[in-house]
C-alpha atoms as a PDB file:
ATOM      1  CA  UNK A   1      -7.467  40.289  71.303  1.00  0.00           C
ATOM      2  CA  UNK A   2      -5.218  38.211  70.131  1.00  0.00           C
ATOM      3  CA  UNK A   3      -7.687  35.225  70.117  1.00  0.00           C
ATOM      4  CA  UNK A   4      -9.912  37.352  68.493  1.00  0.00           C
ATOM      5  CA  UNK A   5      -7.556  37.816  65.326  1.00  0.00           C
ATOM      6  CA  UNK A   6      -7.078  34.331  65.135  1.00  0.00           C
ATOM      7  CA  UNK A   7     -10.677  33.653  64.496  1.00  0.00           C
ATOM      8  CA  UNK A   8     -10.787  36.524  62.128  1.00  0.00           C
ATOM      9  CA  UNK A   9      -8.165  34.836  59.688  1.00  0.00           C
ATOM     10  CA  UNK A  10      -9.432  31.633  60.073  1.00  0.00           C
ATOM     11  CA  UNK A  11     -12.790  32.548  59.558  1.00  0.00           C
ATOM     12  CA  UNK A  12     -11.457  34.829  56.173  1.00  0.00           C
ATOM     13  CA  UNK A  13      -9.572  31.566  55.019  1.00  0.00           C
ATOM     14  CA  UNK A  14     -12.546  29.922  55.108  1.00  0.00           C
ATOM     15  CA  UNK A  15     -14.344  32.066  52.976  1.00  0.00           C
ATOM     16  CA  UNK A  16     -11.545  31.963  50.863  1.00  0.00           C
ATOM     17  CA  UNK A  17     -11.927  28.352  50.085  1.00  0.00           C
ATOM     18  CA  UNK A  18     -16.068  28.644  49.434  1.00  0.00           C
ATOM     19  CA  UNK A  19     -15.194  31.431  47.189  1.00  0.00           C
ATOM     20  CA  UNK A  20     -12.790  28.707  45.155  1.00  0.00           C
ATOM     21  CA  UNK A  21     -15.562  26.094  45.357  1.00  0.00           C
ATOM     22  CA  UNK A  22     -17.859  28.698  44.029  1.00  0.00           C
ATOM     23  CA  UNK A  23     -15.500  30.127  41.527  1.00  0.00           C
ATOM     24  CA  UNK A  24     -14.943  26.733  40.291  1.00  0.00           C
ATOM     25  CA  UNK A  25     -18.959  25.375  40.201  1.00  0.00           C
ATOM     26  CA  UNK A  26     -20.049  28.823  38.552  1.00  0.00           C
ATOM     27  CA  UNK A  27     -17.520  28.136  35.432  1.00  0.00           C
ATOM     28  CA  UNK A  28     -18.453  24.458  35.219  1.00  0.00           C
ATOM     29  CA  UNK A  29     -22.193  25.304  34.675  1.00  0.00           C
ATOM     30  CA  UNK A  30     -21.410  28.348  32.263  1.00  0.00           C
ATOM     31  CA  UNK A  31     -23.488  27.401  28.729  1.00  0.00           C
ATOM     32  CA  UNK A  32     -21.656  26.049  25.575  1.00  0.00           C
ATOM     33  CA  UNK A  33     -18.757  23.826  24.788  1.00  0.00           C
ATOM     34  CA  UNK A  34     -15.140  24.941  25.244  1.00  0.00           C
ATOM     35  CA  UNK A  35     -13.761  22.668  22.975  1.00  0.00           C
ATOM     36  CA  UNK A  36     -17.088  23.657  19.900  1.00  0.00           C
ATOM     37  CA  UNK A  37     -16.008  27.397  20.855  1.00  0.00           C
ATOM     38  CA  UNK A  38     -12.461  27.621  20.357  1.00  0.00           C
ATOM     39  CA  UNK A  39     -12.494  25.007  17.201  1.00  0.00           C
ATOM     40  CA  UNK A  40     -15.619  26.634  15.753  1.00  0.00           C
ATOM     41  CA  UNK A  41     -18.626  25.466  13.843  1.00  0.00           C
ATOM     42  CA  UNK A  42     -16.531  22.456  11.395  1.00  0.00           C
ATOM     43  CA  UNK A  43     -14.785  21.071  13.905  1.00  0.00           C
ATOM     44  CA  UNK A  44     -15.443  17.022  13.432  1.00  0.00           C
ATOM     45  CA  UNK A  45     -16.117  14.772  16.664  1.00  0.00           C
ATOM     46  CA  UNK A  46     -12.607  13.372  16.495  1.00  0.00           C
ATOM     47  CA  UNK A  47     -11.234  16.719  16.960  1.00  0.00           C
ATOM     48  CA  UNK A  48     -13.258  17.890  19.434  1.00  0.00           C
ATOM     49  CA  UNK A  49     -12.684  14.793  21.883  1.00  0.00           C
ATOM     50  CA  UNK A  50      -9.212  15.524  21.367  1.00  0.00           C
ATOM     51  CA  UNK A  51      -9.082  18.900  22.429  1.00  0.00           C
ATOM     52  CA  UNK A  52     -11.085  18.049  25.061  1.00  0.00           C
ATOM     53  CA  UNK A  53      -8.638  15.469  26.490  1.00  0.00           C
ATOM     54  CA  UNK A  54      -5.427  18.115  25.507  1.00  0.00           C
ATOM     55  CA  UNK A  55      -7.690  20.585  27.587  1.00  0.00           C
ATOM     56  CA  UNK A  56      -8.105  18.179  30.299  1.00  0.00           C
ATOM     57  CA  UNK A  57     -12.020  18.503  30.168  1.00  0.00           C
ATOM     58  CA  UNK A  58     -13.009  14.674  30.116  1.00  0.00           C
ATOM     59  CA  UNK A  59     -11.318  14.154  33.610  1.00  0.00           C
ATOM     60  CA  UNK A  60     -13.832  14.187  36.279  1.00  0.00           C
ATOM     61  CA  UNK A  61     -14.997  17.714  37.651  1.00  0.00           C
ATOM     62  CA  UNK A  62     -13.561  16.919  41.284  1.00  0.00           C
ATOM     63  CA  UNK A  63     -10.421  16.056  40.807  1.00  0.00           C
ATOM     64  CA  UNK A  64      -9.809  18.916  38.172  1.00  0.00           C
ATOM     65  CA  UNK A  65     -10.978  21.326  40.658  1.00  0.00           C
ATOM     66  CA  UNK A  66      -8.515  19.388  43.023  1.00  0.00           C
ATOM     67  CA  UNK A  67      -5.924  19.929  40.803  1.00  0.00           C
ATOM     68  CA  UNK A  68      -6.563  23.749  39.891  1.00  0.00           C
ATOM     69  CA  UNK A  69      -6.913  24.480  43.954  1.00  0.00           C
ATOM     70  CA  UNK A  70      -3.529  22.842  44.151  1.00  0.00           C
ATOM     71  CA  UNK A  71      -2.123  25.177  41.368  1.00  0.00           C
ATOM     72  CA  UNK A  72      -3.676  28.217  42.740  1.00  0.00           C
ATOM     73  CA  UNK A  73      -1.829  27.470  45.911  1.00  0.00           C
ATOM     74  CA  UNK A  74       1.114  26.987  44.369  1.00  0.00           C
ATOM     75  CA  UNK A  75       1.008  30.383  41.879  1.00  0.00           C
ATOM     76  CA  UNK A  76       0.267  28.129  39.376  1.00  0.00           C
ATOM     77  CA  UNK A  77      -3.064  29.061  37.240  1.00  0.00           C
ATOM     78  CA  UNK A  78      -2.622  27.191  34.365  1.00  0.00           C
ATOM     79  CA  UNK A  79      -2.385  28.340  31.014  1.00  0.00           C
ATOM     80  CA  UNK A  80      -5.400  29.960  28.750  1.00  0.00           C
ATOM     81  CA  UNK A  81      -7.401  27.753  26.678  1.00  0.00           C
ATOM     82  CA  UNK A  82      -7.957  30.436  23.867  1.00  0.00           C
ATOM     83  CA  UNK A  83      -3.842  31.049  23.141  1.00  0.00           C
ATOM     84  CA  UNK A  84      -2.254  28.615  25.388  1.00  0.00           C
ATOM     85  CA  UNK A  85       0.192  31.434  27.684  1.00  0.00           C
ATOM     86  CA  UNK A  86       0.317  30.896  30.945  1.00  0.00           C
ATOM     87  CA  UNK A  87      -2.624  32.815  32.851  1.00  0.00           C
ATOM     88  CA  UNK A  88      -0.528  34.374  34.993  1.00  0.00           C
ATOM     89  CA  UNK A  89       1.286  36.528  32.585  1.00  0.00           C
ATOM     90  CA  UNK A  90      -1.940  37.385  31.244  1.00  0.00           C
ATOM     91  CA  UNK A  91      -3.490  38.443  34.285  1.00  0.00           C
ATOM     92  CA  UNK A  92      -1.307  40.301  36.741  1.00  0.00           C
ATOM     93  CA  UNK A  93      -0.331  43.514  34.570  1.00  0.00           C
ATOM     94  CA  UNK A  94      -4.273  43.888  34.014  1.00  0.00           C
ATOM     95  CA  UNK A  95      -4.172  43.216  37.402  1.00  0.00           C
ATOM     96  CA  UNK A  96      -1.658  45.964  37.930  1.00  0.00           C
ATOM     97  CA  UNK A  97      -3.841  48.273  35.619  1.00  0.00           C
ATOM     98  CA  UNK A  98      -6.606  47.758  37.969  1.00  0.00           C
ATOM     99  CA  UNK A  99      -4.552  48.297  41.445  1.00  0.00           C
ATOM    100  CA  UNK A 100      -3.010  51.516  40.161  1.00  0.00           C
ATOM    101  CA  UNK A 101      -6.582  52.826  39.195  1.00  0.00           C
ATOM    102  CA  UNK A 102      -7.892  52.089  42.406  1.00  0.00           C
ATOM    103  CA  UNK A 103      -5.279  53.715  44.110  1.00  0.00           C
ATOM    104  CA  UNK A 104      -5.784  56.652  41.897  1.00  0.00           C
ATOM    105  CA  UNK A 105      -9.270  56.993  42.894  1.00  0.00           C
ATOM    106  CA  UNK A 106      -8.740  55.577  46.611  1.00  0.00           C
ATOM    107  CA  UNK A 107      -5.836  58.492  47.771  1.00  0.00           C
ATOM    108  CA  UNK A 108      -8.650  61.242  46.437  1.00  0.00           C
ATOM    109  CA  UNK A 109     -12.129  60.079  47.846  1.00  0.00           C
ATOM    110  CA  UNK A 110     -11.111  58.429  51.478  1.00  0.00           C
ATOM    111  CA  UNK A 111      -9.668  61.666  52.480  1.00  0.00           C
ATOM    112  CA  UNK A 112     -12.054  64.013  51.483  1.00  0.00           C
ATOM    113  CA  UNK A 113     -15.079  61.452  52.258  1.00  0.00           C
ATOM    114  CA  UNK A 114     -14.032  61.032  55.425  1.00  0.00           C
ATOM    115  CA  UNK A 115     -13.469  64.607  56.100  1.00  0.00           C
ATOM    116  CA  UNK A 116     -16.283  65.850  54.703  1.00  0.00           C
ATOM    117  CA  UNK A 117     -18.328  63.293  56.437  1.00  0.00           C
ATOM    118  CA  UNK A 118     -17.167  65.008  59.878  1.00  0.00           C
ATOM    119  CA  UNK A 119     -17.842  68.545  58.396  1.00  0.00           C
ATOM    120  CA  UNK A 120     -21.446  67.351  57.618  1.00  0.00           C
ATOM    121  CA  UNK A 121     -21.448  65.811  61.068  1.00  0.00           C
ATOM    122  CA  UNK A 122     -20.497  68.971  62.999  1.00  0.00           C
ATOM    123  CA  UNK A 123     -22.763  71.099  60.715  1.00  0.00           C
ATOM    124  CA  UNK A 124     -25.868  69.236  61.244  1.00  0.00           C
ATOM    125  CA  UNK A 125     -28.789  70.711  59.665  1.00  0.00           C
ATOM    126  CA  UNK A 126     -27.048  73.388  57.935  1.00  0.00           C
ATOM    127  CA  UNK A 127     -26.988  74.406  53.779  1.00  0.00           C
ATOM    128  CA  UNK A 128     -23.695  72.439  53.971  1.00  0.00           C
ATOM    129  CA  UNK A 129     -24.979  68.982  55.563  1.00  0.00           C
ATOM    130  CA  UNK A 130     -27.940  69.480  53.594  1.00  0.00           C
ATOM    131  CA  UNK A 131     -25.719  69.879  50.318  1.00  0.00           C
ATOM    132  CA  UNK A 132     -24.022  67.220  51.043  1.00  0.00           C
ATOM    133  CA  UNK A 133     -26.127  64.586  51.659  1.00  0.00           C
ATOM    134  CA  UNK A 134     -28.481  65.245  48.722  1.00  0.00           C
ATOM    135  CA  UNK A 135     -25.323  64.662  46.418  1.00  0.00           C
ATOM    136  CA  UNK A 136     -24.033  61.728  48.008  1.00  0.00           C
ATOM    137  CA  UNK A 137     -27.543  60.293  47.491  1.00  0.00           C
ATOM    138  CA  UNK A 138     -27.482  61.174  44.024  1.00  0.00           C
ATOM    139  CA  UNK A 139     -24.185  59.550  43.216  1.00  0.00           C
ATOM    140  CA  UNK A 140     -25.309  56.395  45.632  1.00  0.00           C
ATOM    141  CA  UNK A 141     -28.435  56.173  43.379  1.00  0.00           C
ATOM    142  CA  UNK A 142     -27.035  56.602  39.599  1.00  0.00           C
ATOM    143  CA  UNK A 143     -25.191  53.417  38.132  1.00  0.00           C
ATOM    144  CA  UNK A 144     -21.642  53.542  37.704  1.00  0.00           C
ATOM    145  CA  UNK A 145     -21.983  53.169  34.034  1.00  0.00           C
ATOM    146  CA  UNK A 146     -24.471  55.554  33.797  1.00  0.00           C
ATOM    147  CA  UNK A 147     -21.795  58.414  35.825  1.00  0.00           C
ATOM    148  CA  UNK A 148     -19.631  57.323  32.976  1.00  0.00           C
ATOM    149  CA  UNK A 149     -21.313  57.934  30.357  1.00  0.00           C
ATOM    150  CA  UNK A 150     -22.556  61.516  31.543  1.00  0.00           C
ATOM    151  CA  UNK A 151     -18.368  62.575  31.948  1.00  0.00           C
ATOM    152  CA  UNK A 152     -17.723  61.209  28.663  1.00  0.00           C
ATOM    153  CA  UNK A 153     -20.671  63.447  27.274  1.00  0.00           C
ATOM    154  CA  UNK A 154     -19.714  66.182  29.690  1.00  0.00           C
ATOM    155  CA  UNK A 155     -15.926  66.052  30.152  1.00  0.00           C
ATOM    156  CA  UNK A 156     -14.858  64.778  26.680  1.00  0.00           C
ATOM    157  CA  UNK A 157     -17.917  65.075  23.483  1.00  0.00           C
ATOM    158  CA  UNK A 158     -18.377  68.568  24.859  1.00  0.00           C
ATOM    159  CA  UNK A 159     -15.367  70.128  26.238  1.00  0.00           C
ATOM    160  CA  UNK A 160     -12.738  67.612  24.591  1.00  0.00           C
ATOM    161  CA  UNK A 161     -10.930  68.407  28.011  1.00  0.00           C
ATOM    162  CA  UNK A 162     -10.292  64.531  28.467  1.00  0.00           C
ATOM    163  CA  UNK A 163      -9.946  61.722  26.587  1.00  0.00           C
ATOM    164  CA  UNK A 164     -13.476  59.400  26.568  1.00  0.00           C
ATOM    165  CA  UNK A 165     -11.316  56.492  26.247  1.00  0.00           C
ATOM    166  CA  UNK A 166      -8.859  55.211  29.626  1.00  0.00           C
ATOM    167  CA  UNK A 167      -6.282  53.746  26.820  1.00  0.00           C
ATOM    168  CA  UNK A 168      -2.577  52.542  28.471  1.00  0.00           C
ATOM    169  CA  UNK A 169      -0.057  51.170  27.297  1.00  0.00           C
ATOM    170  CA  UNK A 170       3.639  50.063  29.112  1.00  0.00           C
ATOM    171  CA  UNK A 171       5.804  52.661  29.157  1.00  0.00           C
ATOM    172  CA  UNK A 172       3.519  55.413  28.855  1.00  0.00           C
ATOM    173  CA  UNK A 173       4.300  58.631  30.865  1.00  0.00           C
ATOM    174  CA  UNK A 174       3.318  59.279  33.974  1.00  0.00           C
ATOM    175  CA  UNK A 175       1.251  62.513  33.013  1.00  0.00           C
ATOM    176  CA  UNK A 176      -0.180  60.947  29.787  1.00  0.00           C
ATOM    177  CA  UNK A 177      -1.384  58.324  32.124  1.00  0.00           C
ATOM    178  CA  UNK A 178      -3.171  60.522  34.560  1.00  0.00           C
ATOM    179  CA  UNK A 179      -5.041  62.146  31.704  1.00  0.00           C
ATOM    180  CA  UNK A 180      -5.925  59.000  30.114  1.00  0.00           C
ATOM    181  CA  UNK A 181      -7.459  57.743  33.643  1.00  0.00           C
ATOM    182  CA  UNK A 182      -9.224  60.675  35.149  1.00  0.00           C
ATOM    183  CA  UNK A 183     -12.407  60.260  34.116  1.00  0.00           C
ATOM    184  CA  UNK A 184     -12.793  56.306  35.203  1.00  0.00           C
ATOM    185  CA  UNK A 185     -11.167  57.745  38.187  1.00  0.00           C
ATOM    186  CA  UNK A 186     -13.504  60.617  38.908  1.00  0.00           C
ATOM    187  CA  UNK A 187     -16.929  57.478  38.368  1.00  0.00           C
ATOM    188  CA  UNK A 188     -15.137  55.875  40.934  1.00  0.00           C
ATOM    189  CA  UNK A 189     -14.457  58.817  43.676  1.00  0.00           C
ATOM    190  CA  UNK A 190     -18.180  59.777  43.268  1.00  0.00           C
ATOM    191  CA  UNK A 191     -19.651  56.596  43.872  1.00  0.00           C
ATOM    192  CA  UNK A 192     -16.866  55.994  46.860  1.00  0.00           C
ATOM    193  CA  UNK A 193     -17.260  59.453  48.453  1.00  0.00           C
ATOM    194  CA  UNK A 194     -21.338  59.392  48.652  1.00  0.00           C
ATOM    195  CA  UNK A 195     -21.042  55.766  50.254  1.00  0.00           C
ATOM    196  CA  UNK A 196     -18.251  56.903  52.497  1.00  0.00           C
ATOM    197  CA  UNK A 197     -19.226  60.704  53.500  1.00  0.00           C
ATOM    198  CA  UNK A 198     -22.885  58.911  54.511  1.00  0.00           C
ATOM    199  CA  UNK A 199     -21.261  56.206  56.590  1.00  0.00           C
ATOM    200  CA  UNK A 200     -18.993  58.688  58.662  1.00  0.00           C
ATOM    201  CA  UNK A 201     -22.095  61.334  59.233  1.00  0.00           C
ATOM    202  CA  UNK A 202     -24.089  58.901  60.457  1.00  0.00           C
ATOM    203  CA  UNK A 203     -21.572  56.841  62.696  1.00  0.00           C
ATOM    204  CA  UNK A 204     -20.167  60.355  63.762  1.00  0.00           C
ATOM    205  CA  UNK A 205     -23.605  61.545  64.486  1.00  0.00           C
ATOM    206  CA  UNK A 206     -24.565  58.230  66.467  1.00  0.00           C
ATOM    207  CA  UNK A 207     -21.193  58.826  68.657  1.00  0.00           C
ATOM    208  CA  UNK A 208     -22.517  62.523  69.259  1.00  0.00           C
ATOM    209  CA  UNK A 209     -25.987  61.373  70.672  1.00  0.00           C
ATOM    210  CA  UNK A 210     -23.982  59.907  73.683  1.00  0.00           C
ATOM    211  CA  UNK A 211     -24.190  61.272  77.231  1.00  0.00           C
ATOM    212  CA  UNK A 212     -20.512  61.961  77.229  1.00  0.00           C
ATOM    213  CA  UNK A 213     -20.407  64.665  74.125  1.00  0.00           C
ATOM    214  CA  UNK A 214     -23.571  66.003  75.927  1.00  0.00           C
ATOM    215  CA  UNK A 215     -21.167  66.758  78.885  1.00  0.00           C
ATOM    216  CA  UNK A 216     -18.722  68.035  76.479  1.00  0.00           C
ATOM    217  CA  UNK A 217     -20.870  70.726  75.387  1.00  0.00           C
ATOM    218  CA  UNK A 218     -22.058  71.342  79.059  1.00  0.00           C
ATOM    219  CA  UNK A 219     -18.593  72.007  79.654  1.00  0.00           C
ATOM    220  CA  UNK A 220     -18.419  75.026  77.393  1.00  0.00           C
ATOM    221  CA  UNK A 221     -16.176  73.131  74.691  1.00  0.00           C
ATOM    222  CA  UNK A 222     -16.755  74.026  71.200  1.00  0.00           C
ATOM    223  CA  UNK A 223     -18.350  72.208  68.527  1.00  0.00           C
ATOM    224  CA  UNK A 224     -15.689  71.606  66.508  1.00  0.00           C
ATOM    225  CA  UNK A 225     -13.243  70.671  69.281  1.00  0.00           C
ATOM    226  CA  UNK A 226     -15.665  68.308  70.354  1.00  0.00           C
ATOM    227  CA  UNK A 227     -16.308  66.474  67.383  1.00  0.00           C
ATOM    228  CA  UNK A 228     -12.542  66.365  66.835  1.00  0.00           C
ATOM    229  CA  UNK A 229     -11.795  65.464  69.690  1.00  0.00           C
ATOM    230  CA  UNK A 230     -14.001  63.063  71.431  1.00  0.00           C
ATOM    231  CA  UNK A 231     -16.931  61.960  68.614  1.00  0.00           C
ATOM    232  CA  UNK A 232     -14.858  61.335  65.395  1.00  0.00           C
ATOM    233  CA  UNK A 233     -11.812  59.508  67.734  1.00  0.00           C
ATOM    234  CA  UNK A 234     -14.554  57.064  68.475  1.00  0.00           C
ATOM    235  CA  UNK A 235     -15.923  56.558  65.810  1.00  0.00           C
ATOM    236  CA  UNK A 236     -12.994  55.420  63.922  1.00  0.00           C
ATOM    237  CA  UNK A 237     -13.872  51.768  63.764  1.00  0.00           C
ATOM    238  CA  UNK A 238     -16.920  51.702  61.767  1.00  0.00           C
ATOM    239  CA  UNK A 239     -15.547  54.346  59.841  1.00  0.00           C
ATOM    240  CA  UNK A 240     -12.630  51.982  59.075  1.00  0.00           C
ATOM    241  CA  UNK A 241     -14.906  49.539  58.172  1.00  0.00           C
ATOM    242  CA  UNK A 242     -16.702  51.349  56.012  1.00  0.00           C
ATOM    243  CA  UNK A 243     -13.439  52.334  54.048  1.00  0.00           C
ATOM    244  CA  UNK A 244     -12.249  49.040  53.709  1.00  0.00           C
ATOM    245  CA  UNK A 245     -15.398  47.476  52.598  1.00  0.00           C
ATOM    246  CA  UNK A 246     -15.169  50.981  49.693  1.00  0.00           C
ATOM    247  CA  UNK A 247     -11.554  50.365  48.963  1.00  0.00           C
ATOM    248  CA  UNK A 248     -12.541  46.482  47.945  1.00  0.00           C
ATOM    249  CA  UNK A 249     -15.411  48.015  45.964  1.00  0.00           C
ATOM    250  CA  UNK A 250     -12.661  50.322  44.356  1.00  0.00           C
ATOM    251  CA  UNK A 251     -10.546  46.520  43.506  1.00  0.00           C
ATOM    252  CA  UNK A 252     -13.775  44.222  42.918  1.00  0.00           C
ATOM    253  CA  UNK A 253     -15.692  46.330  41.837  1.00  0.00           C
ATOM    254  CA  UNK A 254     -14.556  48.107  38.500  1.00  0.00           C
ATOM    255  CA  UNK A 255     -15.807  45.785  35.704  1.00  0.00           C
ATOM    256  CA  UNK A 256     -18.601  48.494  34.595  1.00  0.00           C
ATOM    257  CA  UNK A 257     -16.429  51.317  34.674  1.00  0.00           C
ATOM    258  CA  UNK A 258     -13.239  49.702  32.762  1.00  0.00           C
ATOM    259  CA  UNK A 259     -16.033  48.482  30.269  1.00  0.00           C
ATOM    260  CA  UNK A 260     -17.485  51.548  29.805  1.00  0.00           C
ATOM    261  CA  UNK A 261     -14.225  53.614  29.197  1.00  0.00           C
ATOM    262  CA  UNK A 262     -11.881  50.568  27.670  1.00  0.00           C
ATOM    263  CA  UNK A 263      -9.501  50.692  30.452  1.00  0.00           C
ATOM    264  CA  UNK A 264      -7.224  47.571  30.536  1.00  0.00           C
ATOM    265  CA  UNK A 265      -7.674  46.334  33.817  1.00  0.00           C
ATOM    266  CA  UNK A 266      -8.807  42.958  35.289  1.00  0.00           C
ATOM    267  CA  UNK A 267     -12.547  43.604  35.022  1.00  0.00           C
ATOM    268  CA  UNK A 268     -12.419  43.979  31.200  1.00  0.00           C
ATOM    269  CA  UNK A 269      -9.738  40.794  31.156  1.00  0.00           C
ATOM    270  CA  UNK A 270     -12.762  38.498  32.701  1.00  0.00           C
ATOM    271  CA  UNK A 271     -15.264  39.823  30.475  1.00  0.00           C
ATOM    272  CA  UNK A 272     -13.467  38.933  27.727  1.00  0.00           C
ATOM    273  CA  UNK A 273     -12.514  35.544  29.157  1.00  0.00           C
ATOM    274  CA  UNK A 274     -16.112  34.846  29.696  1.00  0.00           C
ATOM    275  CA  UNK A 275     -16.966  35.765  26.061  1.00  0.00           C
ATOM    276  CA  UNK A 276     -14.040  33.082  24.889  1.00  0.00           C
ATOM    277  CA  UNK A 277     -15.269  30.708  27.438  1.00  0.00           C
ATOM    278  CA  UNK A 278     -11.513  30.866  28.908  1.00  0.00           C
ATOM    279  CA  UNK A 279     -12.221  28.865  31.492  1.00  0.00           C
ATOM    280  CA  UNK A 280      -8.739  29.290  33.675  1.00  0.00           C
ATOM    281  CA  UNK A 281      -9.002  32.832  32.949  1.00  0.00           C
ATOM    282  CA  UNK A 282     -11.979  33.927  34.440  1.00  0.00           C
ATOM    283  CA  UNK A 283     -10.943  31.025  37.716  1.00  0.00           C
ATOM    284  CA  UNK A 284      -7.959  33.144  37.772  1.00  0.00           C
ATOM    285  CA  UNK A 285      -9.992  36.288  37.561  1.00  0.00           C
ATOM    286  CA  UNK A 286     -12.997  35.595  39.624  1.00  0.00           C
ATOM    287  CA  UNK A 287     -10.243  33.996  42.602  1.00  0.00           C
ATOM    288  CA  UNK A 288      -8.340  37.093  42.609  1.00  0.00           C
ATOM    289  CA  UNK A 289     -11.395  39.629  43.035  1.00  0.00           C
ATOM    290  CA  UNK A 290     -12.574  37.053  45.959  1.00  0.00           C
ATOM    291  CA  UNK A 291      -8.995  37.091  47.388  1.00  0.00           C
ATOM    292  CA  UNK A 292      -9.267  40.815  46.976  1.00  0.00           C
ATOM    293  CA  UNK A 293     -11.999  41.654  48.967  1.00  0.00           C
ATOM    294  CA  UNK A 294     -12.200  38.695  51.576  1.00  0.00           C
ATOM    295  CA  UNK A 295      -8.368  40.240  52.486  1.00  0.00           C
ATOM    296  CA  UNK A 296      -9.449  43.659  52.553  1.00  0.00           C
ATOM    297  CA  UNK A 297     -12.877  42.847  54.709  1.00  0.00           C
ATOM    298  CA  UNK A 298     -10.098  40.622  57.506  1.00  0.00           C
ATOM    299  CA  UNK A 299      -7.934  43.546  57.195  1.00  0.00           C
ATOM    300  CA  UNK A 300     -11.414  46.029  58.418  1.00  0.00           C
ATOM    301  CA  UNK A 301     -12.068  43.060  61.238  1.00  0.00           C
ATOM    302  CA  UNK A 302      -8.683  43.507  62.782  1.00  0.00           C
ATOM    303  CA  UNK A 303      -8.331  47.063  62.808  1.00  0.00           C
ATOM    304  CA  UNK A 304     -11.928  47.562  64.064  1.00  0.00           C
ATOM    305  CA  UNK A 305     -10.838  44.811  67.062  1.00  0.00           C
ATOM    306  CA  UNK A 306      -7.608  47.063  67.462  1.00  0.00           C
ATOM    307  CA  UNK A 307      -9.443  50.533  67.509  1.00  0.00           C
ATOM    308  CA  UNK A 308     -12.033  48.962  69.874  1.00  0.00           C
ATOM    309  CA  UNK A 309     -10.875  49.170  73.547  1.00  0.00           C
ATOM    310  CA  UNK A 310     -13.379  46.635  74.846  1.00  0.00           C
ATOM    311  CA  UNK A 311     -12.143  44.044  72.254  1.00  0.00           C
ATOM    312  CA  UNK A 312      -8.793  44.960  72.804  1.00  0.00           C
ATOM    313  CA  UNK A 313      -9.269  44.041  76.704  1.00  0.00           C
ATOM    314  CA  UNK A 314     -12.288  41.819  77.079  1.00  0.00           C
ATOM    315  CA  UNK A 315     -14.038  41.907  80.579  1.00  0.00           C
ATOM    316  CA  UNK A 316     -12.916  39.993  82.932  1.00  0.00           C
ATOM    317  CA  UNK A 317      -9.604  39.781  81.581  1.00  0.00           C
ATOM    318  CA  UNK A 318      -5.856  41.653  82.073  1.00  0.00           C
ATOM    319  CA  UNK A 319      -5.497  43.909  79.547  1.00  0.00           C
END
């Protein structure tokens, strides 16, 4: 097992160091001139060669990429090329903006995925598993920004129950901030749930198809006790998996949802950084979203080894 782990988190810093090489190789071939956008259409070829050089853009592409890895490593991201702050102080309370979103959404749809999943499981081919999947493949189907825009028209034009707009500010209230964020949150717990509530029917179904819950039943043992008890138990690991992989989404995966409803998270920060050609903004950006999800995906390896007995204590070996 513990072998196992290793390879895990060697194998997810790995693909932490592709996603730099790609982060860094997808900015260097973005369009346009960094120096021509932030000095505008009259800038003269003195200045712009001199910007360039202040900027750091006439040293070879290596070694700045070399130099960048070395200040990501170090918590150093440089500092913005449109204002000239350091990135960091830029980024992390978007970033912060974007965690506490996602953990708005995450505490309401993993629960109630997950245990409507089993419900749908253990009332196969009833109105309720029939219900239920139809609407999980309707939220599964519609775009994110498309969700959005329905609750605005729905939920805020309408109504006027909620704001349309997810707009925060530091030291707003706690309730005033829950109002302002509901309806990015509820685009997110729909498209979460349906992906979720599939996953853990399915695997949940799969476990029930083996010989074992067959003997369960032929033991007199309820439906309900038996999914409880001996299907959903193992199934846990894929269902973990599936979580994890949702929770990322819920992290990585916000940048049409903040757009749509101007929420001031990291997704709308490397928009806007791509629109200014901010180079070590969207690095900075684009790095953490990797980081994000390659973590969370390790994080789903090792707890799927741990919830797996015949991982946990290969063949052959002492447990």
């Amino acid at each position: 097992m513990v072998s196992l782990i290793a390879k895990r988190a060697g194998l997810g810093l790995l693909t932490l160091w592709l996603v730099s090489v790609l982060v860094f190789a997808g900015t260097e071939i973005l369009p346009g001139d960094v120096a021509g956008a932030i000095l505008g259409q009259s800038a003269t070829p003195e200045s712009l060669a001199a910007l360039r050089s202040e900027l750091g853009l006439d040293v070879p592409a290596l070694q700045r990429y070399f130099d960048w890895l070395g200040g990501i490593l170090t918590g150093d991201m440089g500092r913005s090329m449109a204002s000239g702050q350091p990135v960091s102080d830029l980024l992390w309370p978007r970033f912060r903006n974007t965690m506490a979103l996602a953990a708005y959404a995450g505490v309401i749809a993993v629960p109630l995925a997950v245990g409507l999943g089993i419900l749908a499981a253990a009332k196969r081919g009833t109105i309720f598993d029939r219900a239920a999947n139809i609407a999980a493949l309707a939220f599964v189907s519609l775009p994110e920004y498309f969700l959005g825009l329905l609750l605005v028209l729905w939920l805020s034009v309408k109504t006027g129950w909620l704001p349309s707009l997810a707009d925060t500010y530091e030291g707003m209230g706690l309730t005033a901030w829950f109002t302002a964020t509901t309806l990015p949150m509820l685009v997110l717990v729909m498209v979460t749930m349906a992906q979720i509530l599939r996953m853990t029917r399915t695997t949940v179904l799969g476990v029930m198809d083996q010989p074992y819950i067959e003997t369960a039943f032929l033991k007199g043992l309820k439906n309900g006790r038996v999914v409880m008890r001996h299907a959903a138990p193992n199934a846990a690991a894929p269902i973990v998996n599936v979580v994890s992989f949702n929770i990322a989404y819920l992290i990585t995966g916000v940048v049409l949802v903040e757009a749509v409803f101007n929420y001031n998270g990291l997704g709308r920060f490397m928009v806007d950084a791509v629109s200014k050609r901010d180079l070590p903004m969207v690095q900075a950006a684009a790095m953490i979203f990797g980081a994000a999800y390659v973590i969370l995906n390790m994080i789903a390896d090792i707890a799927a080894i741990a919830l797996n007995p015949r991982l946990r204590h290969p063949r052959g070996k002492e447990a």
